[in-house]
N, C-alpha and C. Protein backbone atom coordinates (compact mmCIF):
# COMPACT_ATOMS: atom_id res chain seq x y z
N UNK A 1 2.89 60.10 8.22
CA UNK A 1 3.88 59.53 7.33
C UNK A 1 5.10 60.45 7.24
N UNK A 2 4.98 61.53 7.09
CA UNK A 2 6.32 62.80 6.83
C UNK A 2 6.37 63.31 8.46
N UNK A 3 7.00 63.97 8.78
CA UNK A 3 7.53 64.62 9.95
C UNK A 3 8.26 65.70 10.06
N UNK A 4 7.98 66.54 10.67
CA UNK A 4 9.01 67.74 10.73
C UNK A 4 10.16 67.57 12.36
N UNK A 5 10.98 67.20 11.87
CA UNK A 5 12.11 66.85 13.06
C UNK A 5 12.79 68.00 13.78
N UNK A 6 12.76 68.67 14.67
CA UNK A 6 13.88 69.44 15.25
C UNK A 6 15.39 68.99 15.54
N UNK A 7 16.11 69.20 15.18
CA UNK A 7 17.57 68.74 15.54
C UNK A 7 18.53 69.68 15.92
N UNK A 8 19.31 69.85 16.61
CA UNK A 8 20.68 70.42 17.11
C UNK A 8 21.80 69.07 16.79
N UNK A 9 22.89 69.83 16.07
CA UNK A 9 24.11 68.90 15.72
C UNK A 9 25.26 70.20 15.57
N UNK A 10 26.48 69.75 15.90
CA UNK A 10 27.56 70.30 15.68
C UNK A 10 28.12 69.58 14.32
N UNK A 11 28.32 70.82 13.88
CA UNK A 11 28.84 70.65 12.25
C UNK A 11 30.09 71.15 12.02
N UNK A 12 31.19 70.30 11.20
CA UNK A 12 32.28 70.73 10.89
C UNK A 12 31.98 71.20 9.58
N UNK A 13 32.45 72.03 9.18
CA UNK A 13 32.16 72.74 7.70
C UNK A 13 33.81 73.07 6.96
N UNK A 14 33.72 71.99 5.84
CA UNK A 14 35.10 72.63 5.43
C UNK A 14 35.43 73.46 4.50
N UNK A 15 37.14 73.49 4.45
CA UNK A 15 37.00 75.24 4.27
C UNK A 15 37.02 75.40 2.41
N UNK A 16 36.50 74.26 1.63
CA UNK A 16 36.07 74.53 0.21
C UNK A 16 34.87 75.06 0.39
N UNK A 17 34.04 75.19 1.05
CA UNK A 17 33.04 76.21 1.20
C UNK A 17 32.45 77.00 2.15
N UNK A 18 33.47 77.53 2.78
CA UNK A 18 33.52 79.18 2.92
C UNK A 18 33.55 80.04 2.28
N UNK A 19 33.17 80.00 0.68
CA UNK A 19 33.63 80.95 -0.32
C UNK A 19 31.82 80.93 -0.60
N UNK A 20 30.92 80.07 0.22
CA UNK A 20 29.55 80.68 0.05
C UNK A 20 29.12 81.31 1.19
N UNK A 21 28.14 81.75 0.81
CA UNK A 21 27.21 82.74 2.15
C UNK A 21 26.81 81.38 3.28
N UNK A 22 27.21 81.71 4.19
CA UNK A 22 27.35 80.68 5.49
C UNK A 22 25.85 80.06 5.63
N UNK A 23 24.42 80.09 5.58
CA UNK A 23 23.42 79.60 5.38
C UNK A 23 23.55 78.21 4.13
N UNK A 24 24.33 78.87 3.08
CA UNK A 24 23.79 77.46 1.72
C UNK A 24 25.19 76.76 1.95
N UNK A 25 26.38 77.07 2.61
CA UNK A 25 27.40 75.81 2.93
C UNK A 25 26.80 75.49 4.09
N UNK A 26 25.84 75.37 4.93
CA UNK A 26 25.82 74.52 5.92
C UNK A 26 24.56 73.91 5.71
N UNK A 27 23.56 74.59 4.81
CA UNK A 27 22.40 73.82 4.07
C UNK A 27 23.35 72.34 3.27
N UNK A 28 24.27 72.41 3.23
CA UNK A 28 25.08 71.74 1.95
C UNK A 28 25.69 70.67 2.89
N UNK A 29 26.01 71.35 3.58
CA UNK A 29 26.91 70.22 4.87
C UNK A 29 25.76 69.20 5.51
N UNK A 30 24.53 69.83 5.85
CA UNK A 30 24.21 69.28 6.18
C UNK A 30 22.72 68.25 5.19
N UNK A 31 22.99 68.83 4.10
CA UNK A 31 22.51 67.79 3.19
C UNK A 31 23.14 66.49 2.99
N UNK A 32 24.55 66.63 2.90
CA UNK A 32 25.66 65.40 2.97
C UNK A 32 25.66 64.66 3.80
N UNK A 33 25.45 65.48 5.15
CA UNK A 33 25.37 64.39 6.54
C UNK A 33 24.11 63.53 7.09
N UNK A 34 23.01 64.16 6.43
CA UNK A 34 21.90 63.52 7.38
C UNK A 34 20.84 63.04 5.78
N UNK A 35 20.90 63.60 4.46
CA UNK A 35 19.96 63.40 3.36
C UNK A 35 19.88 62.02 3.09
N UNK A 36 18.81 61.06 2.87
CA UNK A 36 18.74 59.26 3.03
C UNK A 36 19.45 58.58 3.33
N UNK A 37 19.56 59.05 4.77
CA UNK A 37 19.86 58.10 5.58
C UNK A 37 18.96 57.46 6.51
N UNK A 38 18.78 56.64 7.50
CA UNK A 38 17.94 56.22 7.87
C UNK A 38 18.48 56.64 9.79
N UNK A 39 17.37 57.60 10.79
CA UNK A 39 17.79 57.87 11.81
C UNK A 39 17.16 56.95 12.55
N UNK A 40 17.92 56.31 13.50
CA UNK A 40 17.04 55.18 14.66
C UNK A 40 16.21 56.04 15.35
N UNK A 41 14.42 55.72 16.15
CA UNK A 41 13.57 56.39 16.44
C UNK A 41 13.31 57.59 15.79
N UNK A 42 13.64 57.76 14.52
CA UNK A 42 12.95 59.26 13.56
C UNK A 42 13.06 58.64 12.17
N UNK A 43 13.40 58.28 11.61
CA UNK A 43 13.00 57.83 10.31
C UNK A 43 14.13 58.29 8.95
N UNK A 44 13.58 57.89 8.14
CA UNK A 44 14.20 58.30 6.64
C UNK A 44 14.14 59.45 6.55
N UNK A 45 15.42 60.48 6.75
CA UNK A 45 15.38 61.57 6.29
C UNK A 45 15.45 62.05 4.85
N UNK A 46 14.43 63.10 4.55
CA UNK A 46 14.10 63.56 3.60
C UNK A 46 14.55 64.88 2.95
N UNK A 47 14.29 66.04 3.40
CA UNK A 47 14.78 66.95 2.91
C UNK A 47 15.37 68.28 4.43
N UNK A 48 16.05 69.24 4.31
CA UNK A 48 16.51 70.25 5.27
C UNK A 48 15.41 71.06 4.42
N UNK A 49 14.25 70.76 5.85
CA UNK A 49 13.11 72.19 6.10
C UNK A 49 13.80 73.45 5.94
N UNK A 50 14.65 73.53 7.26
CA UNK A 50 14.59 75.10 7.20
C UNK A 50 15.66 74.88 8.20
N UNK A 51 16.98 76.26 8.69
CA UNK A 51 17.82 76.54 9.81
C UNK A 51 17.61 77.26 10.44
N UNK A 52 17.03 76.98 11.89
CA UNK A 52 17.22 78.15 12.59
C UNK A 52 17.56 78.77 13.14
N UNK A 53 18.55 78.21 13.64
CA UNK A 53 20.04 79.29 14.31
C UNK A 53 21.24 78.49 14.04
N UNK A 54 22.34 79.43 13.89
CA UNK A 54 23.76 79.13 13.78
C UNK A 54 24.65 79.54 14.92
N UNK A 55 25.08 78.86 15.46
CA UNK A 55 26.34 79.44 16.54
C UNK A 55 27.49 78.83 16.47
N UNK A 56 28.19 79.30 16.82
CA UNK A 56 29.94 78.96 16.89
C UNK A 56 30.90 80.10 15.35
N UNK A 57 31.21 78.62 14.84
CA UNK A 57 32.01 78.97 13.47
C UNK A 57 33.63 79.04 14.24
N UNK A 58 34.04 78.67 15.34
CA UNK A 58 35.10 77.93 15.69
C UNK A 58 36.18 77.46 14.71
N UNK A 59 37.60 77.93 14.40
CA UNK A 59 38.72 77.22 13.74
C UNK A 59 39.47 76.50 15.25
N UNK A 60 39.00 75.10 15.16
CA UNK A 60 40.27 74.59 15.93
C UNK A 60 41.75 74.62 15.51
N UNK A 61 42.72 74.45 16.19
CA UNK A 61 44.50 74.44 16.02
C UNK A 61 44.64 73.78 15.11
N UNK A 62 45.34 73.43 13.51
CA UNK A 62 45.34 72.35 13.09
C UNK A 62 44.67 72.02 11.85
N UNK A 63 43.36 72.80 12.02
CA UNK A 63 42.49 72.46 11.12
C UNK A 63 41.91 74.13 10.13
N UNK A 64 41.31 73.99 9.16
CA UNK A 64 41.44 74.89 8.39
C UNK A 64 39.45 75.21 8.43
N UNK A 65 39.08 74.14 8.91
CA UNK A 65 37.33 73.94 8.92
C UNK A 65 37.14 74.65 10.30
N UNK A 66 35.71 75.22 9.78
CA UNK A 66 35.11 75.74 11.41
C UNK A 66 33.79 74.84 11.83
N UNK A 67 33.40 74.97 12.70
CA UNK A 67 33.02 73.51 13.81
C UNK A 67 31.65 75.25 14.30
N UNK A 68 30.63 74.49 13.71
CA UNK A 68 29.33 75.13 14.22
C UNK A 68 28.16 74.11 14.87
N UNK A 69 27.71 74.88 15.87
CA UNK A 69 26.35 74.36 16.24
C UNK A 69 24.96 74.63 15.36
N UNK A 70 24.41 73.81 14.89
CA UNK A 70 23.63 74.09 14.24
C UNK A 70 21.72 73.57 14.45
N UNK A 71 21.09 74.23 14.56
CA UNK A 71 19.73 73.91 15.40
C UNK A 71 19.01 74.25 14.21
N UNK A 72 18.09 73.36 13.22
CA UNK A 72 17.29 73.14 12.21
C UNK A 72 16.29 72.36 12.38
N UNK A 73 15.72 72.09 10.94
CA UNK A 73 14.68 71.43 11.11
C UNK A 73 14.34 70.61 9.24
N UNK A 74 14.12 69.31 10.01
CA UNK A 74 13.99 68.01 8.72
C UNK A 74 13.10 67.23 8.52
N UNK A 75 12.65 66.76 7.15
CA UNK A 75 11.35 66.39 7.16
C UNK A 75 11.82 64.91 6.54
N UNK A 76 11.49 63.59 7.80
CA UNK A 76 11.51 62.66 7.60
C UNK A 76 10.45 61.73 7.39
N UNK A 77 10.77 60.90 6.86
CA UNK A 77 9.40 59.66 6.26
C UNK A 77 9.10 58.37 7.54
N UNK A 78 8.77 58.57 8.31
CA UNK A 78 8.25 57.62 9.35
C UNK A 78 6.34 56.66 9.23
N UNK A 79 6.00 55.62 8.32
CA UNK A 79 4.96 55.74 8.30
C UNK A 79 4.92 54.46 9.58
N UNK A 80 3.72 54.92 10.26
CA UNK A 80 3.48 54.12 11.25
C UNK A 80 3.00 52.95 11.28
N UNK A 81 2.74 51.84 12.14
CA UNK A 81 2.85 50.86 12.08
C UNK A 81 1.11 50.07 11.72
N UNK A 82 0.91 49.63 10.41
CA UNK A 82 -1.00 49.66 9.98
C UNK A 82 -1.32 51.01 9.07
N UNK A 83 -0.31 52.04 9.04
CA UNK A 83 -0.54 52.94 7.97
C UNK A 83 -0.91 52.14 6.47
N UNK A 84 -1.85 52.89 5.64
CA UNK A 84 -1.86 52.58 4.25
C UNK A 84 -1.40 52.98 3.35
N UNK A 85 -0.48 53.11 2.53
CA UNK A 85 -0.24 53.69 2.12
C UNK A 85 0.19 52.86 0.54
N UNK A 86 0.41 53.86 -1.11
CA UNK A 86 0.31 53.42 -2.40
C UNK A 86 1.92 53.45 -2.67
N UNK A 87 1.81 52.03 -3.16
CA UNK A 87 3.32 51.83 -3.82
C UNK A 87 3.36 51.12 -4.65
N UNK A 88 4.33 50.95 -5.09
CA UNK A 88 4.51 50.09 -6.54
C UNK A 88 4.90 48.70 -6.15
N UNK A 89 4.95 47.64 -6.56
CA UNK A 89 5.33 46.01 -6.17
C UNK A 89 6.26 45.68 -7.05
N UNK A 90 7.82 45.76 -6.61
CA UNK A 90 9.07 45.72 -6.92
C UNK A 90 8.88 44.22 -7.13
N UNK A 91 8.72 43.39 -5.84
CA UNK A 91 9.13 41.88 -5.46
C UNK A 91 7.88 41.08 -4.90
N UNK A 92 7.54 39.85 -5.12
CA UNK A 92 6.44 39.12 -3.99
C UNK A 92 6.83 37.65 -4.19
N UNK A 93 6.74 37.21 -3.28
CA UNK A 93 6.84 35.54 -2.89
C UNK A 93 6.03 35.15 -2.23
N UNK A 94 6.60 34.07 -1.46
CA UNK A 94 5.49 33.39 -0.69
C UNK A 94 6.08 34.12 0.78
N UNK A 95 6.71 34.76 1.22
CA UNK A 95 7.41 35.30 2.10
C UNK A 95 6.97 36.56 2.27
N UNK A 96 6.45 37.25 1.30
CA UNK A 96 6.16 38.64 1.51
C UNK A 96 6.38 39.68 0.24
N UNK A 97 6.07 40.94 0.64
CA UNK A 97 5.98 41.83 -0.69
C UNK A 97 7.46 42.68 -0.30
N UNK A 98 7.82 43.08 -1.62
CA UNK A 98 8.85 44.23 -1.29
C UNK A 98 8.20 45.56 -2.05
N UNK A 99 7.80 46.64 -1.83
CA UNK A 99 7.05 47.59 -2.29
C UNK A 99 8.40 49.24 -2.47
N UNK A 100 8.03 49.85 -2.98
CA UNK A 100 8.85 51.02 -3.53
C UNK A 100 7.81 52.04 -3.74
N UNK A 101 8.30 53.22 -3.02
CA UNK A 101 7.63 54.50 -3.15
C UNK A 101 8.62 55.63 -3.88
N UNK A 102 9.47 54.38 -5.05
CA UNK A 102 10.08 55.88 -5.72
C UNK A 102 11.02 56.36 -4.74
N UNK A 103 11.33 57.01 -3.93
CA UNK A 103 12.54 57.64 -3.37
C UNK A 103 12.78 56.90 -2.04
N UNK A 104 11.66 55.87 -2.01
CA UNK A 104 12.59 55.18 -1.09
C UNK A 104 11.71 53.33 -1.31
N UNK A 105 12.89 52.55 -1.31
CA UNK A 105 12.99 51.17 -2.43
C UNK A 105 12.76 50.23 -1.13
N UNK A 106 12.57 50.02 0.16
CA UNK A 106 13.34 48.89 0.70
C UNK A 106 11.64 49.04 1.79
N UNK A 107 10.73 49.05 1.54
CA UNK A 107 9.69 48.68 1.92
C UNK A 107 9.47 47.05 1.87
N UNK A 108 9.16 46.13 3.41
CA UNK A 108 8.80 44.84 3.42
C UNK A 108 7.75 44.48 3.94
N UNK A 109 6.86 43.95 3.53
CA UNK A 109 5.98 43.62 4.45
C UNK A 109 5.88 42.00 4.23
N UNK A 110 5.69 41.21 5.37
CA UNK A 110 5.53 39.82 5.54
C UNK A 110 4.34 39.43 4.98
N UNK A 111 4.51 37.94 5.02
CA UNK A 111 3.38 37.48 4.35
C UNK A 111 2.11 37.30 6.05
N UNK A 112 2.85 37.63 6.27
CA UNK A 112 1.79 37.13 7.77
C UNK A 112 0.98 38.70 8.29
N UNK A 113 1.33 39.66 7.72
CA UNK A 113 1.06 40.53 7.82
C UNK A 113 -0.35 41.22 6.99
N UNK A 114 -0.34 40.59 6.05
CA UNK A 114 -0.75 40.52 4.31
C UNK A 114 -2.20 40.63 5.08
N UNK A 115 -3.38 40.94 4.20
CA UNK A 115 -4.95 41.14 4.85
C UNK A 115 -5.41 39.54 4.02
N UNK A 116 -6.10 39.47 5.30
CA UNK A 116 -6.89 38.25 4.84
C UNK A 116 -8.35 38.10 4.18
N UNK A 117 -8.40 37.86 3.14
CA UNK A 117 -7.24 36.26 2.18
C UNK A 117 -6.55 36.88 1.38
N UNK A 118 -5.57 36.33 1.76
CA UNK A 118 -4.56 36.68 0.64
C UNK A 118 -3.49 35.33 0.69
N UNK A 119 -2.95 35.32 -1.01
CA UNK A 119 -2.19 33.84 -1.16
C UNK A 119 -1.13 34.43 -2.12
N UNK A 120 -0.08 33.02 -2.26
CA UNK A 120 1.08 33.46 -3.33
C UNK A 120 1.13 32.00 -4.04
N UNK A 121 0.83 32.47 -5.14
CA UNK A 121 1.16 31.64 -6.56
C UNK A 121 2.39 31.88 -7.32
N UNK A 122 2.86 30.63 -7.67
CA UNK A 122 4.20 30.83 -8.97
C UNK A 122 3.75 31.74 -9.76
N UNK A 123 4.35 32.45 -10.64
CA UNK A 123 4.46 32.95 -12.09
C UNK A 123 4.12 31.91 -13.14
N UNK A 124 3.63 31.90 -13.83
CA UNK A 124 3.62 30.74 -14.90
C UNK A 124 4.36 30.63 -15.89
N UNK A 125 4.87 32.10 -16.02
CA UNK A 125 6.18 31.83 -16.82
C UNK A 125 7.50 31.71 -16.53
N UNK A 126 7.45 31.79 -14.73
CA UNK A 126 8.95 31.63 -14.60
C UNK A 126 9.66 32.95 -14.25
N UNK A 127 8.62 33.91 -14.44
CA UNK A 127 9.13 35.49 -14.22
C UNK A 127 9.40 35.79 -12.38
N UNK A 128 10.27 36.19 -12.03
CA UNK A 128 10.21 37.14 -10.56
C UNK A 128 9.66 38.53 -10.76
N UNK A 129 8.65 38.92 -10.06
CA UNK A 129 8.00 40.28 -9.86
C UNK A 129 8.53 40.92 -8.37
């Protein structure tokens, strides 16, 4: 379900924070750039594990930011496909469930998917769950 990702990315870092120790502005930069978002083939990123090397710190002509390579490591939410896993039931229809694990809301699963038997009834009062 979690993952520890290796990544290399070139990072522009601007120059309102150069006035920290170069490790927590690029912990920072790169919290902004990659923290819940969703990466195609790696998943919902979660938190910056850890950095393990920095290179560059480059001022291009022009610009006041320096432009680093940065090689870390991130722990994303990928659960695989028949995983089980506990969540809360935001939404259900006759279409399917929408489920929420708290920090991340947009869980679907179909109704065709659902373990058998399983069925969907109205509300009787008219309520959406």
């Amino acid at each position: 379900m979690f993952y520890l990702s290796k990544i290399e990315h070139t990072l522009r870092l601007p120059p309102h924070l150069l006035r920290l120790p170069l490790n927590e502005a690029i912990k920072l930069e790169l919290e902004n750039v990659f923290l819940d978002k969703v990466i195609a083939n790696l998943g919902l990123c979660i938190s910056i594990y850890d950095i393990k090397e920095i290179e560059g710190g480059f001022v291009y002509p022009g610009e006041g930011a320096s432009t680093h390579t940065v090689k870390f490591r991130l722990v994303v939410f990928r659960p695989f496909v028949g995983e089980i896993i506990a969540a809360k039931l935001k939404e259900s229809d006759a279409n399917g469930l929408r489920l929420s694990l708290g920090f991340f809301e947009d869980i679907y699963v179909p109704s065709h998917l659902l373990p058998s038997p399983s069925r969907s009834e109205p509300d009787p009062y008219g309520r959406l769950l």
